[in-house]
N, C-alpha and C. Protein backbone atom coordinates (compact mmCIF):
# COMPACT_ATOMS: atom_id res chain seq x y z
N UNK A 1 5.25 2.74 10.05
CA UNK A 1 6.28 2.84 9.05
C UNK A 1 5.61 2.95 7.67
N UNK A 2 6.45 3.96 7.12
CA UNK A 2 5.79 4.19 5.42
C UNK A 2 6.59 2.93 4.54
N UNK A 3 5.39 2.66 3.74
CA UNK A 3 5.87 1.59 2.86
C UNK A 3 5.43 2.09 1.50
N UNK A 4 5.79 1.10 0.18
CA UNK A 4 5.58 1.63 -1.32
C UNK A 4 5.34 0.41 -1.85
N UNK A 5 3.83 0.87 -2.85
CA UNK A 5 3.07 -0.23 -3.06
C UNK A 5 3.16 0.16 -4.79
N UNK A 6 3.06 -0.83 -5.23
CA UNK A 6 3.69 -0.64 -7.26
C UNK A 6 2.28 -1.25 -7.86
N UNK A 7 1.76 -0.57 -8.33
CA UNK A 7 0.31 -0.98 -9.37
C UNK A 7 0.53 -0.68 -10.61
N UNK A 8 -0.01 -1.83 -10.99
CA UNK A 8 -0.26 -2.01 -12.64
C UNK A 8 1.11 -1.80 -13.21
N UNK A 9 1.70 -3.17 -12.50
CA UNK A 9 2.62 -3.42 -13.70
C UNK A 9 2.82 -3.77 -14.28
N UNK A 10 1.80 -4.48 -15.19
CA UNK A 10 1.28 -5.18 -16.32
C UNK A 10 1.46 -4.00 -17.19
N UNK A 11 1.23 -2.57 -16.81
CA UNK A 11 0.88 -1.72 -17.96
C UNK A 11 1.85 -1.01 -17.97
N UNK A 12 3.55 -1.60 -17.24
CA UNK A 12 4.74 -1.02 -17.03
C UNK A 12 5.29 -1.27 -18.39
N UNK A 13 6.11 -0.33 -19.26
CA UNK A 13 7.19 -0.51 -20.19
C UNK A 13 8.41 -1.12 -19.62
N UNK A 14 9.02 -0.56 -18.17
CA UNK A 14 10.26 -1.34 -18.08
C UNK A 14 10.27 -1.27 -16.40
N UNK A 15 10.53 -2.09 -15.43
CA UNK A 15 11.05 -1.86 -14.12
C UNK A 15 12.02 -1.53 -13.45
N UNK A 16 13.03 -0.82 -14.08
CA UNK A 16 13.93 -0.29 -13.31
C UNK A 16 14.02 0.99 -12.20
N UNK A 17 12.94 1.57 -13.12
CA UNK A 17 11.75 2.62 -11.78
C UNK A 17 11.65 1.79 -10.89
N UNK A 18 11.59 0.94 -10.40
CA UNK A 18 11.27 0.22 -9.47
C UNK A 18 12.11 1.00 -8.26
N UNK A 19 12.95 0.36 -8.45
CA UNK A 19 14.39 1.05 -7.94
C UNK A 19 14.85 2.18 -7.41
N UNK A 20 14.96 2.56 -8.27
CA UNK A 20 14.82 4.43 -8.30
C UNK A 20 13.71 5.37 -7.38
N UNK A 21 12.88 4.77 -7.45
CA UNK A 21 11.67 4.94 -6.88
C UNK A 21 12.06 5.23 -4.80
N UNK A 22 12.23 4.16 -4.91
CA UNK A 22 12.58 3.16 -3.61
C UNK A 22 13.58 3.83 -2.53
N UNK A 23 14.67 4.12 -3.77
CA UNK A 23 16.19 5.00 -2.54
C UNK A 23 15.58 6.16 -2.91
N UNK A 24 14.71 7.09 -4.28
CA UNK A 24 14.59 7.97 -3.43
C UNK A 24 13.87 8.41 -2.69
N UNK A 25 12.76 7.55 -2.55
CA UNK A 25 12.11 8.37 -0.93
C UNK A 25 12.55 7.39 0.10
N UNK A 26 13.37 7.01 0.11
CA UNK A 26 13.79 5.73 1.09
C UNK A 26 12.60 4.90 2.24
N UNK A 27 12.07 4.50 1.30
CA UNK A 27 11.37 2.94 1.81
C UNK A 27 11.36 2.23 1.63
N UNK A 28 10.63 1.08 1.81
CA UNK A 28 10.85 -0.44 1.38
C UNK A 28 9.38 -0.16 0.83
N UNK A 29 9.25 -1.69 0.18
CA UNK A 29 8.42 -2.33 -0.99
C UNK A 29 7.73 -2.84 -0.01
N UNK A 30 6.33 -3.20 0.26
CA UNK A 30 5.23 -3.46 0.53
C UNK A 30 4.74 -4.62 -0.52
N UNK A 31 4.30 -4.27 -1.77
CA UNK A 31 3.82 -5.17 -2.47
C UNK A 31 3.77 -4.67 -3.61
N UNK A 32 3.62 -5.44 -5.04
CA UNK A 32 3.28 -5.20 -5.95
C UNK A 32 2.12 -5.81 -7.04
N UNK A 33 1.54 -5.54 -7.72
CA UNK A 33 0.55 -5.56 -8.67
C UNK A 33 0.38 -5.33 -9.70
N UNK A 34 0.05 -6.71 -10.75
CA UNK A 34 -0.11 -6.84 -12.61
C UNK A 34 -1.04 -7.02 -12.61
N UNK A 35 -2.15 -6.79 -12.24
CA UNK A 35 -3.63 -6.79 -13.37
C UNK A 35 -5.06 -6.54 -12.48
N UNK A 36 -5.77 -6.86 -13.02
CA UNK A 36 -7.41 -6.05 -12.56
C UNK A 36 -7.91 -6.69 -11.36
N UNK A 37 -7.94 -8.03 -11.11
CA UNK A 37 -8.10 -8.62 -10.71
C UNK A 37 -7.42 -9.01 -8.85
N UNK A 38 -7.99 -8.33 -7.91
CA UNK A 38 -7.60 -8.20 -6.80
C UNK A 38 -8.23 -8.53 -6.02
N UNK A 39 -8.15 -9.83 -5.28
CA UNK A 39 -6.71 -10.03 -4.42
C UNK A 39 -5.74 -10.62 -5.66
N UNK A 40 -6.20 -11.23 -6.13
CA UNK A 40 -5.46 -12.43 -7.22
C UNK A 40 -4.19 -11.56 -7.69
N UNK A 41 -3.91 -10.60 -8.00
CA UNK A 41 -3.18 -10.06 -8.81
C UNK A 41 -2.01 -9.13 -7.67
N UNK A 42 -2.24 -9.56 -6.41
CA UNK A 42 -1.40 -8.92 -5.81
C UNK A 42 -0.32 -9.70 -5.25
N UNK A 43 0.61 -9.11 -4.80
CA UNK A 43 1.73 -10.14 -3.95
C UNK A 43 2.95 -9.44 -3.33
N UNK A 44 3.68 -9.62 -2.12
CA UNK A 44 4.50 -9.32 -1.43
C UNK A 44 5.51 -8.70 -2.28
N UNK A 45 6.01 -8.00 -1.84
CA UNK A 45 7.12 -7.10 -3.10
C UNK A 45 8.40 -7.82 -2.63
N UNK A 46 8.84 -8.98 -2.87
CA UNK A 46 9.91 -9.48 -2.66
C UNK A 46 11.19 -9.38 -3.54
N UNK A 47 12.28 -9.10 -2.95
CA UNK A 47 13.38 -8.31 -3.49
C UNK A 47 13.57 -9.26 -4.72
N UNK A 48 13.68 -10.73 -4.64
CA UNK A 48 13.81 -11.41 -5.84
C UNK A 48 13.42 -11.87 -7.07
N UNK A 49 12.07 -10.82 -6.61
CA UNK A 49 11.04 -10.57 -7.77
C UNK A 49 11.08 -9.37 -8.56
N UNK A 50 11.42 -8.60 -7.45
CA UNK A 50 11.93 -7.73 -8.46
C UNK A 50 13.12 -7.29 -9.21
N UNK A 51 14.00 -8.12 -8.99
CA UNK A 51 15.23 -8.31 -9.64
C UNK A 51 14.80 -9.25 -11.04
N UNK A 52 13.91 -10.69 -10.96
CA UNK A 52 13.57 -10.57 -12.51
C UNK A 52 12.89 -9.92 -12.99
N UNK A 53 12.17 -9.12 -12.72
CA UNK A 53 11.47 -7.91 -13.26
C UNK A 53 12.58 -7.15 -14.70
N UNK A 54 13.56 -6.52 -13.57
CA UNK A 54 14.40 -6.10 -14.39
C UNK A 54 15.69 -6.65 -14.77
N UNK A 55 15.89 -7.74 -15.11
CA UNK A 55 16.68 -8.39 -15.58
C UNK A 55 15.71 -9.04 -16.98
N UNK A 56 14.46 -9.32 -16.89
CA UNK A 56 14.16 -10.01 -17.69
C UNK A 56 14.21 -9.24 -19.01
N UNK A 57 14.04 -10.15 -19.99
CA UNK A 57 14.27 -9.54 -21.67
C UNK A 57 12.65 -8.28 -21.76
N UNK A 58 13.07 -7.31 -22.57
CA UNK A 58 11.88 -6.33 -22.32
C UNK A 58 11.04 -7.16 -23.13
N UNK A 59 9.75 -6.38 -22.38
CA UNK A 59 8.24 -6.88 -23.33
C UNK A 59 8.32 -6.72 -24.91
N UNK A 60 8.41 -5.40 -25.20
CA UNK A 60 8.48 -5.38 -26.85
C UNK A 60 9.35 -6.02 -27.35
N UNK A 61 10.80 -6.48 -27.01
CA UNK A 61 11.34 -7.48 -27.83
C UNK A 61 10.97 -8.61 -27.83
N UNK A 62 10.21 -9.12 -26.83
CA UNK A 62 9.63 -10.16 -26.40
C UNK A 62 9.03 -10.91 -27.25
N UNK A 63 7.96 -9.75 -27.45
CA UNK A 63 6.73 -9.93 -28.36
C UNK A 63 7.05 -9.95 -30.08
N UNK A 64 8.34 -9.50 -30.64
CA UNK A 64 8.93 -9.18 -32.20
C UNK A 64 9.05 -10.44 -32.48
């Protein structure tokens, strides 16, 4: 089975690609990944993670 693996999303502007991504080649999430540092930086792409992904307040307002 094909799966979809998300890197460097530390260096993502926003995750709602996430999503989008996903129905349209219709697969599931495998895992995802924020930073250089691997294994450490990897982890199961769990649906409830990526829902705060994109729910959370964006980075650049974050940071103002």
């Amino acid at each position: 089975m094909d799966r979809i693996i998300f890197t460097k999303l530390d260096e993502a502007v926003g995750f709602g690609v996430i999503l989008n991504v996903l129905k349209r080649v219709n697969r599931k999430l495998s895992y995802l990944t924020d930073g250089q540092e691997v294994p450490d930086n990897i982890e199961v792409g769990r649906p409830e993670h990526v829902a705060e992904l994109i729910t959370a307040r964006p980075r650049a307002a974050a940071t103002a």
